[in-house]
C-alpha atoms as a PDB file:
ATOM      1  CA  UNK A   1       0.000   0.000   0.000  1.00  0.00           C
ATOM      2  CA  UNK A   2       3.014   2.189   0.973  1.00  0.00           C
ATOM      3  CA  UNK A   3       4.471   1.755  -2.378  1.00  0.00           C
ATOM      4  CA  UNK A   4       1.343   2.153  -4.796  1.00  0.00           C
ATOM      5  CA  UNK A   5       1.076   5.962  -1.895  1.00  0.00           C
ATOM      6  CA  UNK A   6       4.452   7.177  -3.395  1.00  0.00           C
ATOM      7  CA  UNK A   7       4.162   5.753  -6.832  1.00  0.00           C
ATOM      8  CA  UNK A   8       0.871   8.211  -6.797  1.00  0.00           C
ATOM      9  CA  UNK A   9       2.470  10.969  -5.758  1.00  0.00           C
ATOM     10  CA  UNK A  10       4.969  10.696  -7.867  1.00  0.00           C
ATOM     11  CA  UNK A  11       2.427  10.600 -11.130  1.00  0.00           C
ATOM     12  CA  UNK A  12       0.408  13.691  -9.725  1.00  0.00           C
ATOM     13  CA  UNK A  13       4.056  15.437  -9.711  1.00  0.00           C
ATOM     14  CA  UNK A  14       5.379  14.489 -12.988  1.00  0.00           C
ATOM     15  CA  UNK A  15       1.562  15.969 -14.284  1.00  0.00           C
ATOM     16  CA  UNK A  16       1.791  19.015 -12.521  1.00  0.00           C
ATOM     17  CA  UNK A  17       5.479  20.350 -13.065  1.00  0.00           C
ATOM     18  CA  UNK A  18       5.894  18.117 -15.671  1.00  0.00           C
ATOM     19  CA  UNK A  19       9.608  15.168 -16.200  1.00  0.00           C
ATOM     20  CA  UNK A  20      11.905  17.866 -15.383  1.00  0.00           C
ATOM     21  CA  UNK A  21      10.340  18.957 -12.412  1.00  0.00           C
ATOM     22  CA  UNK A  22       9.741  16.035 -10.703  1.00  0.00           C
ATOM     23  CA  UNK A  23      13.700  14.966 -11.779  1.00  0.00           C
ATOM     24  CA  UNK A  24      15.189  18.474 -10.065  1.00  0.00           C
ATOM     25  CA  UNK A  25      13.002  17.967  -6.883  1.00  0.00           C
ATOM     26  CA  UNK A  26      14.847  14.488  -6.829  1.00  0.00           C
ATOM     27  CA  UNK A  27      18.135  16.378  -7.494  1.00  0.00           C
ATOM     28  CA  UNK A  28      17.520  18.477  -4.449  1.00  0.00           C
ATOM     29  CA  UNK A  29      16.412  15.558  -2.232  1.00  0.00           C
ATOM     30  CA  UNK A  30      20.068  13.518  -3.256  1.00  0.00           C
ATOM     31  CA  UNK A  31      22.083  16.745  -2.844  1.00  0.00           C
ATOM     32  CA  UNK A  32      20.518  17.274   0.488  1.00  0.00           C
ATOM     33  CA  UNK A  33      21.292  13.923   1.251  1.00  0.00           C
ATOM     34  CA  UNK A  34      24.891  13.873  -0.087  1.00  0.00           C
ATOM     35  CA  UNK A  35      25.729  16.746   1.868  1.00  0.00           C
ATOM     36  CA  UNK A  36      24.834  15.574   5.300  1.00  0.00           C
ATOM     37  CA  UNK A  37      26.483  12.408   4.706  1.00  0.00           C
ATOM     38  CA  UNK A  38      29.889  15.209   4.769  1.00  0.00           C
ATOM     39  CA  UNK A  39      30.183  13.905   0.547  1.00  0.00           C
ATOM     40  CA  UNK A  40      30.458  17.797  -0.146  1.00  0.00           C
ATOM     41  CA  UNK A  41      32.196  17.453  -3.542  1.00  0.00           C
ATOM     42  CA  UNK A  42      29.513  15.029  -5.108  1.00  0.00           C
ATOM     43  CA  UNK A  43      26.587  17.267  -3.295  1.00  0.00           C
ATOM     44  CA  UNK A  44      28.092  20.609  -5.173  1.00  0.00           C
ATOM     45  CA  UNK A  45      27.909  18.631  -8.334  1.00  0.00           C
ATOM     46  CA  UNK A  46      24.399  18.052  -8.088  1.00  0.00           C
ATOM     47  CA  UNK A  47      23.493  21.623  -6.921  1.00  0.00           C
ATOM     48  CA  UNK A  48      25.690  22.463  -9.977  1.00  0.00           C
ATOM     49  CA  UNK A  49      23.034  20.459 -12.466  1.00  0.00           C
ATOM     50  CA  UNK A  50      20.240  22.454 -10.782  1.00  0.00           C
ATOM     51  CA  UNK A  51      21.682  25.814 -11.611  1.00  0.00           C
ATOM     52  CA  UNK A  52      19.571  26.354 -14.700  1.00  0.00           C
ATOM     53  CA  UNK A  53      15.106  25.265 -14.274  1.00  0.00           C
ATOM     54  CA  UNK A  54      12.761  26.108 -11.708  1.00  0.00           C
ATOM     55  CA  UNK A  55      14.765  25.037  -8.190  1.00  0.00           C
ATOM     56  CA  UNK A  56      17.950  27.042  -9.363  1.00  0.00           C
ATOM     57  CA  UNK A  57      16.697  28.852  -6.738  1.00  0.00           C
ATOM     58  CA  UNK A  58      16.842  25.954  -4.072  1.00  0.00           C
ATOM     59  CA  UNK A  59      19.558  24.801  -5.695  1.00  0.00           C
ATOM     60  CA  UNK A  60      21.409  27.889  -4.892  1.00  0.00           C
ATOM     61  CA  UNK A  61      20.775  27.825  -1.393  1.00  0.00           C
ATOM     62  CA  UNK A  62      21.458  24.550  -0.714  1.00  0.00           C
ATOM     63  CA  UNK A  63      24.599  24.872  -2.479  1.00  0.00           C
ATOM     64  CA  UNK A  64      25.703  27.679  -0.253  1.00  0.00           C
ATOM     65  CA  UNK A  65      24.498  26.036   2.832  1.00  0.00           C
ATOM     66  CA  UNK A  66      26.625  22.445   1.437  1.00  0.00           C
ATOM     67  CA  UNK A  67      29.872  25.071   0.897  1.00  0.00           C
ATOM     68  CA  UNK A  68      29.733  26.355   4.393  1.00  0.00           C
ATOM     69  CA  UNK A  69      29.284  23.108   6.030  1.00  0.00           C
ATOM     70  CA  UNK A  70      32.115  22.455   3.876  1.00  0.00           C
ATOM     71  CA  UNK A  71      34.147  25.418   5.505  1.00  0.00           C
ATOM     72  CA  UNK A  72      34.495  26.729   2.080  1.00  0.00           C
ATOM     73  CA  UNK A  73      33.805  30.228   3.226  1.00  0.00           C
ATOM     74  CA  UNK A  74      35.474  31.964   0.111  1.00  0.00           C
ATOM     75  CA  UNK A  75      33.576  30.439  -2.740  1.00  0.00           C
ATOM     76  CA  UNK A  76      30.782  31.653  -0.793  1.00  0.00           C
ATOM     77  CA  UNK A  77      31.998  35.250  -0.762  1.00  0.00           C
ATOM     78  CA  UNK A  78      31.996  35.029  -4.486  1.00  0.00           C
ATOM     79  CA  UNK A  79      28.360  33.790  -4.845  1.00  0.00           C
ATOM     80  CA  UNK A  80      25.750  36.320  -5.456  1.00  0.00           C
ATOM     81  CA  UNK A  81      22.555  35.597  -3.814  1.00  0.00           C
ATOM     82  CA  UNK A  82      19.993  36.528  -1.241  1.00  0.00           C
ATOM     83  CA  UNK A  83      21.667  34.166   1.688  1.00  0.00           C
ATOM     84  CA  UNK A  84      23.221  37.585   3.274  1.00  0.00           C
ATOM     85  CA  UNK A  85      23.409  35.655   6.672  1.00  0.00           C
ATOM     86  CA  UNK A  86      25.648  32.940   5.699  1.00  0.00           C
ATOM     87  CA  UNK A  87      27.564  35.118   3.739  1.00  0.00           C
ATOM     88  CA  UNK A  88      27.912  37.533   6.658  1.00  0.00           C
ATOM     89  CA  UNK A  89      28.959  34.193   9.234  1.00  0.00           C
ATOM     90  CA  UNK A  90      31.626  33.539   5.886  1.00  0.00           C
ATOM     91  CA  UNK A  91      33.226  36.939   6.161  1.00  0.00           C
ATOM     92  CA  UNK A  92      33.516  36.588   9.747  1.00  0.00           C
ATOM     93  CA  UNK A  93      35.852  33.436   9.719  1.00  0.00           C
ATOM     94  CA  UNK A  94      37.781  34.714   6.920  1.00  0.00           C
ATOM     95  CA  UNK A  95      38.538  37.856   9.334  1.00  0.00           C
ATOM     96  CA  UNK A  96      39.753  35.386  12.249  1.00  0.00           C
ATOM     97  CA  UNK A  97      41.675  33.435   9.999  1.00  0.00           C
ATOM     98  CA  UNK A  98      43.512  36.198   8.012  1.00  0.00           C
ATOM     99  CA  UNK A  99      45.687  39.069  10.188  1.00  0.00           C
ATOM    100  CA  UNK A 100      46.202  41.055   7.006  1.00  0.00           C
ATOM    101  CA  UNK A 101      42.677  41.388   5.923  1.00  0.00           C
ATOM    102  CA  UNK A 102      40.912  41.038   9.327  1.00  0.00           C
ATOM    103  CA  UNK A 103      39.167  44.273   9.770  1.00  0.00           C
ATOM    104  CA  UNK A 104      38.207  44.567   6.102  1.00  0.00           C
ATOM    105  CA  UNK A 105      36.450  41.577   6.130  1.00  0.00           C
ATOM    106  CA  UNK A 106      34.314  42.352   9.865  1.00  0.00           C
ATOM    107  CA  UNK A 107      33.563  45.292   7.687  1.00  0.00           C
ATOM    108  CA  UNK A 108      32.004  43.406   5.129  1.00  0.00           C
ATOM    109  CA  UNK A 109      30.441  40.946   7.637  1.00  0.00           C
ATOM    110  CA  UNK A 110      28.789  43.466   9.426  1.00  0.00           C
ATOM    111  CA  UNK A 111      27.370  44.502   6.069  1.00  0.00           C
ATOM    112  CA  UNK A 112      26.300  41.497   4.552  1.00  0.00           C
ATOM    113  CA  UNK A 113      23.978  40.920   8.459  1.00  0.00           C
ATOM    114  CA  UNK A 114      22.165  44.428   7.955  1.00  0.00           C
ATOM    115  CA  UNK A 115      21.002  43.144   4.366  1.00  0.00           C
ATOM    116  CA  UNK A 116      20.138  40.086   6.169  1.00  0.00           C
ATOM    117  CA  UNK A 117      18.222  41.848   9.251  1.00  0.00           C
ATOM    118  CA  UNK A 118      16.323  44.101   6.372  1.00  0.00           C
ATOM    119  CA  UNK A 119      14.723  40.959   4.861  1.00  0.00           C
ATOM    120  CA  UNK A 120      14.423  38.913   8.202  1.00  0.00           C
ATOM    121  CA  UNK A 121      14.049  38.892  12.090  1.00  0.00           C
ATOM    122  CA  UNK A 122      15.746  36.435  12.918  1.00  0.00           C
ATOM    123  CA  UNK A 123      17.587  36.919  16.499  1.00  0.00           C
ATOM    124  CA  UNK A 124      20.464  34.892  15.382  1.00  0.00           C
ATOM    125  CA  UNK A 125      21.511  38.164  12.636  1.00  0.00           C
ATOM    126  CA  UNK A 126      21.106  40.415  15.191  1.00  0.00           C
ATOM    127  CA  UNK A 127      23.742  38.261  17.937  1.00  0.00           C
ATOM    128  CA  UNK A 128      26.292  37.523  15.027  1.00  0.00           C
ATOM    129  CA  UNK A 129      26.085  41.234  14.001  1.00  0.00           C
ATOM    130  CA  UNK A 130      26.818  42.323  17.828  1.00  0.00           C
ATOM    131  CA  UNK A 131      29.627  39.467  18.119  1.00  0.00           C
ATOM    132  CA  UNK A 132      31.296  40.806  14.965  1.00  0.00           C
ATOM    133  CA  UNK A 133      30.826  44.490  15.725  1.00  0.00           C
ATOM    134  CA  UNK A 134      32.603  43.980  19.304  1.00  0.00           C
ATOM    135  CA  UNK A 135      35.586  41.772  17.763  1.00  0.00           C
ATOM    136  CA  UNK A 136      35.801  45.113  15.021  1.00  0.00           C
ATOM    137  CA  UNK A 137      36.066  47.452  18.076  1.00  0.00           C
ATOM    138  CA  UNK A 138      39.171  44.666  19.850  1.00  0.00           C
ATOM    139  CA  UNK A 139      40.645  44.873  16.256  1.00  0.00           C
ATOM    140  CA  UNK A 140      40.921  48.801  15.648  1.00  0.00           C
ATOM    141  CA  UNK A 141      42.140  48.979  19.119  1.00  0.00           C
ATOM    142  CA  UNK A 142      44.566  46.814  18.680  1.00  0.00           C
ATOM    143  CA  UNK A 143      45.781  47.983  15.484  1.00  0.00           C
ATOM    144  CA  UNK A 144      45.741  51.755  16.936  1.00  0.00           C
ATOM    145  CA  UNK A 145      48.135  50.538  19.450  1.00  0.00           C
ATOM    146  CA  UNK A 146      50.506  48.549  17.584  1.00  0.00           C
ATOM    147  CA  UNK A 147      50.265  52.334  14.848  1.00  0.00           C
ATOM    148  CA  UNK A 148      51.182  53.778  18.449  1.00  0.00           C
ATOM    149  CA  UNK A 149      54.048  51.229  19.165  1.00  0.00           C
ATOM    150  CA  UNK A 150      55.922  51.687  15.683  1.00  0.00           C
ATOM    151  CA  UNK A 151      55.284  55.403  16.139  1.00  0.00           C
ATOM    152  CA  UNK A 152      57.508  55.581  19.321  1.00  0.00           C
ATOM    153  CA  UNK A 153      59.945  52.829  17.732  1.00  0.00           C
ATOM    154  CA  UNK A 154      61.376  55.335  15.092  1.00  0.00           C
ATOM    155  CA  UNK A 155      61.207  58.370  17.067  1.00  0.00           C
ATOM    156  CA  UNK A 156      63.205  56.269  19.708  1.00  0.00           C
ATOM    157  CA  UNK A 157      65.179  54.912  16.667  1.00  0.00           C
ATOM    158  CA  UNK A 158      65.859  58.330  15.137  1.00  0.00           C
ATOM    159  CA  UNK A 159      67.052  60.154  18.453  1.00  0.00           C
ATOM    160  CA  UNK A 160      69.027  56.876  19.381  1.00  0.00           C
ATOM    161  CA  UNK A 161      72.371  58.404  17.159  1.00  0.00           C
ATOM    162  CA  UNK A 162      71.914  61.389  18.524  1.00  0.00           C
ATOM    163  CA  UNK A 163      71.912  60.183  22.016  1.00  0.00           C
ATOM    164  CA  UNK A 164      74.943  57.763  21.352  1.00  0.00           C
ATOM    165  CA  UNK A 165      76.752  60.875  19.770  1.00  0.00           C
ATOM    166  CA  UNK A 166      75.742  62.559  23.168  1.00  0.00           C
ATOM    167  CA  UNK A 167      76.536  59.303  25.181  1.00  0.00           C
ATOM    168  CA  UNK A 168      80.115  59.337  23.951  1.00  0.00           C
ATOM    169  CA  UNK A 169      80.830  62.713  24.463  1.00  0.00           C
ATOM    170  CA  UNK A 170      79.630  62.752  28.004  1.00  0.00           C
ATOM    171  CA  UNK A 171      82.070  59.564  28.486  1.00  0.00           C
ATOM    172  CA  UNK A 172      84.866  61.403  26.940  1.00  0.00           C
ATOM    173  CA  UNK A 173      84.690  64.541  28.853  1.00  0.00           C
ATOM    174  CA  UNK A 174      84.311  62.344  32.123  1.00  0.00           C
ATOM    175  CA  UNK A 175      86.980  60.896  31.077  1.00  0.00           C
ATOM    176  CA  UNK A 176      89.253  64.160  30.969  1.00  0.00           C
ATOM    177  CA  UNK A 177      92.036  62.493  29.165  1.00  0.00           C
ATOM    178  CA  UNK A 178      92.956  63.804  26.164  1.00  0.00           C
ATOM    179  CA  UNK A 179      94.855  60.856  23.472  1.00  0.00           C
ATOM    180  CA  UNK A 180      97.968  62.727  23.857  1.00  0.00           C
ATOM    181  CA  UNK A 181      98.257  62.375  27.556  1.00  0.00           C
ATOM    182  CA  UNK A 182      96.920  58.515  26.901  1.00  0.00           C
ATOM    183  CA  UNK A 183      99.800  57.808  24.181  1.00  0.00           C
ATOM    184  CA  UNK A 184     102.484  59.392  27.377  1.00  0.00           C
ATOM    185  CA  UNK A 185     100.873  56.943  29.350  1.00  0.00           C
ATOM    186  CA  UNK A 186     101.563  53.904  26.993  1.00  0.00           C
ATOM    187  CA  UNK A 187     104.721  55.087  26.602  1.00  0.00           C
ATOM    188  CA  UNK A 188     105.396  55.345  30.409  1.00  0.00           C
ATOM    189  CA  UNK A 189     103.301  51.978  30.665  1.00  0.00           C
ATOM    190  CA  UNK A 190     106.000  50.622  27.960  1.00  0.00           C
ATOM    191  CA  UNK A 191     109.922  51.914  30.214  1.00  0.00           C
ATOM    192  CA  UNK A 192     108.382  50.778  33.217  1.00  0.00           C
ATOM    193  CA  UNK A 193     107.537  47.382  31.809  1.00  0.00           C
ATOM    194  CA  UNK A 194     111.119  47.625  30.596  1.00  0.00           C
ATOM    195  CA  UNK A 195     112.541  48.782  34.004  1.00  0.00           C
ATOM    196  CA  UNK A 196     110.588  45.495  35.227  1.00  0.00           C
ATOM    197  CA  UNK A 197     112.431  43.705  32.600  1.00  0.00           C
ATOM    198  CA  UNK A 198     115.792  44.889  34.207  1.00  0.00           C
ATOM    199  CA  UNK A 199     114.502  44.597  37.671  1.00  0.00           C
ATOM    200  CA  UNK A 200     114.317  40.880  36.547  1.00  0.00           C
ATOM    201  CA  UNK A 201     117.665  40.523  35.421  1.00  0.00           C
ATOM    202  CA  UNK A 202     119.121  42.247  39.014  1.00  0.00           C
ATOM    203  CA  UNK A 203     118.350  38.564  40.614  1.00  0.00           C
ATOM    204  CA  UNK A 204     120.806  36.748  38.159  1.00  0.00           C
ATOM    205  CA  UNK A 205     123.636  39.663  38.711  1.00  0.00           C
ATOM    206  CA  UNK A 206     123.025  38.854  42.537  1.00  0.00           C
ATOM    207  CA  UNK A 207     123.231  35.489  42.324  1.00  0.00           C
ATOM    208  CA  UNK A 208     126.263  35.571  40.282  1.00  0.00           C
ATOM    209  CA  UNK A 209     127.943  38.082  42.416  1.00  0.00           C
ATOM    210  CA  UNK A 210     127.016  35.627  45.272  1.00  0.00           C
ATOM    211  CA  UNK A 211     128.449  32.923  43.503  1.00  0.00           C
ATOM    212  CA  UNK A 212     132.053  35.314  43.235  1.00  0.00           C
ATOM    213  CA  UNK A 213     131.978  36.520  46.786  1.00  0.00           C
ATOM    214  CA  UNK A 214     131.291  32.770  47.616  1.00  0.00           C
ATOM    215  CA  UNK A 215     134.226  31.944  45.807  1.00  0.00           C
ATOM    216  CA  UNK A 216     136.325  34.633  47.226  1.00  0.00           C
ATOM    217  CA  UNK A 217     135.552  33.644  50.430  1.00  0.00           C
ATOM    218  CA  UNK A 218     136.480  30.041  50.010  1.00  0.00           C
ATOM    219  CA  UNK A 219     139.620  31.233  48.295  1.00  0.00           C
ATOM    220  CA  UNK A 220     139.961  33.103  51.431  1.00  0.00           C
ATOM    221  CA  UNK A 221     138.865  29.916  53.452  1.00  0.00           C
ATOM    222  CA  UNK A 222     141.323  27.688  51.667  1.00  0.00           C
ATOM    223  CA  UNK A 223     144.334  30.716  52.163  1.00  0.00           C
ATOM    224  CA  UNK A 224     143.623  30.846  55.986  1.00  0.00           C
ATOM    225  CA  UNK A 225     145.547  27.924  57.093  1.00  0.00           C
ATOM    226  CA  UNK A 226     148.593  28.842  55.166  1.00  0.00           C
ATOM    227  CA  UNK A 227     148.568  32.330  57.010  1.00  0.00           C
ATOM    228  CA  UNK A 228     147.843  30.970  60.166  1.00  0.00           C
ATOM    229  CA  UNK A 229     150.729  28.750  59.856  1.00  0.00           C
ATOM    230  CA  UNK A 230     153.645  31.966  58.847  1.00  0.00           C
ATOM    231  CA  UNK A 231     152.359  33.706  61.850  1.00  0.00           C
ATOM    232  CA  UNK A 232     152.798  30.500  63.951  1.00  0.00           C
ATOM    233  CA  UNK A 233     155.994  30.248  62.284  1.00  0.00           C
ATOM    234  CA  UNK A 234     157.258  33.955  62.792  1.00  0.00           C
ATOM    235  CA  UNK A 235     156.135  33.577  66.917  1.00  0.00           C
ATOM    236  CA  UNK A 236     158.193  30.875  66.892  1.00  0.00           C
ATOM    237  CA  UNK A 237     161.138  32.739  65.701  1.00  0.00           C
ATOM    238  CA  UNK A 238     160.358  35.418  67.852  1.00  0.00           C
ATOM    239  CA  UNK A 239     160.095  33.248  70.744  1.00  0.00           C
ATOM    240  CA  UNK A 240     163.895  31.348  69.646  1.00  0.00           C
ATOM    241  CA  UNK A 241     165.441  35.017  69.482  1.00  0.00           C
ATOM    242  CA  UNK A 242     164.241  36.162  72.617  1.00  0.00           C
ATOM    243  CA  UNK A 243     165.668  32.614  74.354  1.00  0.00           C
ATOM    244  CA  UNK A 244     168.770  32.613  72.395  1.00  0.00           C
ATOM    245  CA  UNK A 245     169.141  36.308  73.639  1.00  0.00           C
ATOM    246  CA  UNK A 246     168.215  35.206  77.617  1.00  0.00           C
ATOM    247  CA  UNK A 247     170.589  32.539  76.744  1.00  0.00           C
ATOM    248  CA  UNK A 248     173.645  34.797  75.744  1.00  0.00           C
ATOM    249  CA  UNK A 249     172.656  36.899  78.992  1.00  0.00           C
ATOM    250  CA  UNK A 250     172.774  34.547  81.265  1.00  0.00           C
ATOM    251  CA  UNK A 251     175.811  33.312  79.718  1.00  0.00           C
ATOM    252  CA  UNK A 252     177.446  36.575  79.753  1.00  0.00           C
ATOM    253  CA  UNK A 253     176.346  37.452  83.218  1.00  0.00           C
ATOM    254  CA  UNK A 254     178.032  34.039  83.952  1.00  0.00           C
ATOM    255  CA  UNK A 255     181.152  35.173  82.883  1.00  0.00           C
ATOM    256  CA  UNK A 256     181.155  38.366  84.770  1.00  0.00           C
ATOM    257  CA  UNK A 257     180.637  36.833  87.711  1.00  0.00           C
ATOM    258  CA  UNK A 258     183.360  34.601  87.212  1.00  0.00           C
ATOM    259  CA  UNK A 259     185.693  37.579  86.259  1.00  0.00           C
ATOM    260  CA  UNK A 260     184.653  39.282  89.526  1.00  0.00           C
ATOM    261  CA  UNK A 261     185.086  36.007  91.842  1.00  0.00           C
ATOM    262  CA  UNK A 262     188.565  35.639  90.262  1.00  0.00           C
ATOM    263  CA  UNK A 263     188.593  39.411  90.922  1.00  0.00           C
ATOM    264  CA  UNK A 264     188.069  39.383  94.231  1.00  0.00           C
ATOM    265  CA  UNK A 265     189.904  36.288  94.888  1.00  0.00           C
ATOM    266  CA  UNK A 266     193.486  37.873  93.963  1.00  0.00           C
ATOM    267  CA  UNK A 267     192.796  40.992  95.933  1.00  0.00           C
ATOM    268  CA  UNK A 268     192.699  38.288  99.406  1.00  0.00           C
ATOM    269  CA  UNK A 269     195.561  36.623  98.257  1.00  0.00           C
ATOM    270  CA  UNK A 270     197.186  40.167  97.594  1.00  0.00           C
ATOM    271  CA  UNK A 271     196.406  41.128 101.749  1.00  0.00           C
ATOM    272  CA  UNK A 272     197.429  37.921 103.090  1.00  0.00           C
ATOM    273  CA  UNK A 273     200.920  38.618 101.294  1.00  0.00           C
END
């Protein structure tokens, strides 16, 4: 019973809009179907075989609905049409998803929802047209502050030689040393190193005048005995003529006391006579 139901329907359709309008309804039904089954490319197609009879118009919108499902959001930008909502929502991703191009293309979102309010209620235009007006607002501030930002850069930039130049010359006159005096300095740097230099040499000269007085003294040293042993020597002689001349005194006193006992001994014999 079900089946003879659609096979009736289907007759009644074919008389009233005639084959090719019964064969795009069926179109529309498949594309519709191809699309939520996330087959995109082959629902497109099908849209795309619509473009031309009496559901181009369908066709259309389905098609844009299958592209943004899709996340095609540029092909939709290109599409002329009445589906000013969807285009609107397109706009606004391209804006998050571009830097370069972001506030242009809030711009043109926000245009595309007050076509859209114009021919509808619908709260929804009205929320996404608040949500894309407030992200605008973030963007120009933004943007005004990083205009701000390179602003102060190259004034900063073009006072920073200046301000070196300055810089230097502060350091310089701080400084107070003219290159002049700073060469006299090397220079005096340069003889005292060198009087280091000789100052280094002084322990060698020591140690070899060291080594000399060293040796003089052991010549000295090894001379001492001999000395020692003349002036023993020359005592000795001393000490031999002063004995030989007690000797000769005694010897000689000897004698004159034998002189005077012989002396003395006449003179009795003289008185006795």
């Amino acid at each position: 019973m079900k089946k003879i139901s659609i096979a009736l329907i289907l007759s009644l359709l074919v008389i009233y809009i005639g084959y090719d309008g019964a064969r795009g309804y069926m179109l529309l039904k498949k594309g519709a179907r191809l699309s939520g089954a996330r087959e995109y490319d082959k629902a497109d197609e099908v849209y795309d075989r619509l473009a031309v009879g009496i559901f181009s118009r369908e066709a259309l919108r389905n098609k844009v609905i299958n592209l943004y499902r899709a996340g095609r959001y540029e092909e939709i930008t290109k599409i002329e049409g009445e589906e000013n909502f969807i285009r609107g929502n397109s706009y606004s991703h391209l804006g998050e998803q571009s830097n370069s191009v972001r506030e242009e293309n809030y711009k043109k979102a926000l245009e595309e929802y007050r076509l859209a309010m114009e021919e509808s209620s619908d709260i929804n235009i009205k929320i996404n047209y608040e949500i894309v007006m407030k992200k605008l607002k973030d963007q120009e501030q933004k943007q005004k502050q990083k205009e701000e930002k390179q602003k102060e850069n190259q004034e900063q930039n073009k006072d920073k030689p200046q301000q070196e130049q300055e810089g230097q010359e502060k350091k310089d006159q701080n400084s107070g040393e003219p290159q002049g005096d700073k060469d006299n300095q090397d220079m005096e740097g340069n003889s005292r190193q060198g009087d280091s230099s000789g100052d280094k040499e002084a322990p060698e000269d020591k140690q070899k005048g060291s080594s000399e007085n060293g040796d003089n003294s052991s010549s000295k040293d090894s001379t001492s005995p001999e000395k020692e042993s003349d002036e023993g020597d020359l005592h000795r002689r001393e000490a031999m003529t002063i004995l030989e001349g007690l000797e000769r005194n005694e010897s000689q006193a000897f004698k004159n006391n034998e002189r005077l006992e012989r002396t003395l001994g006449g003179e009795e014999e003289d008185e006795s006579w």
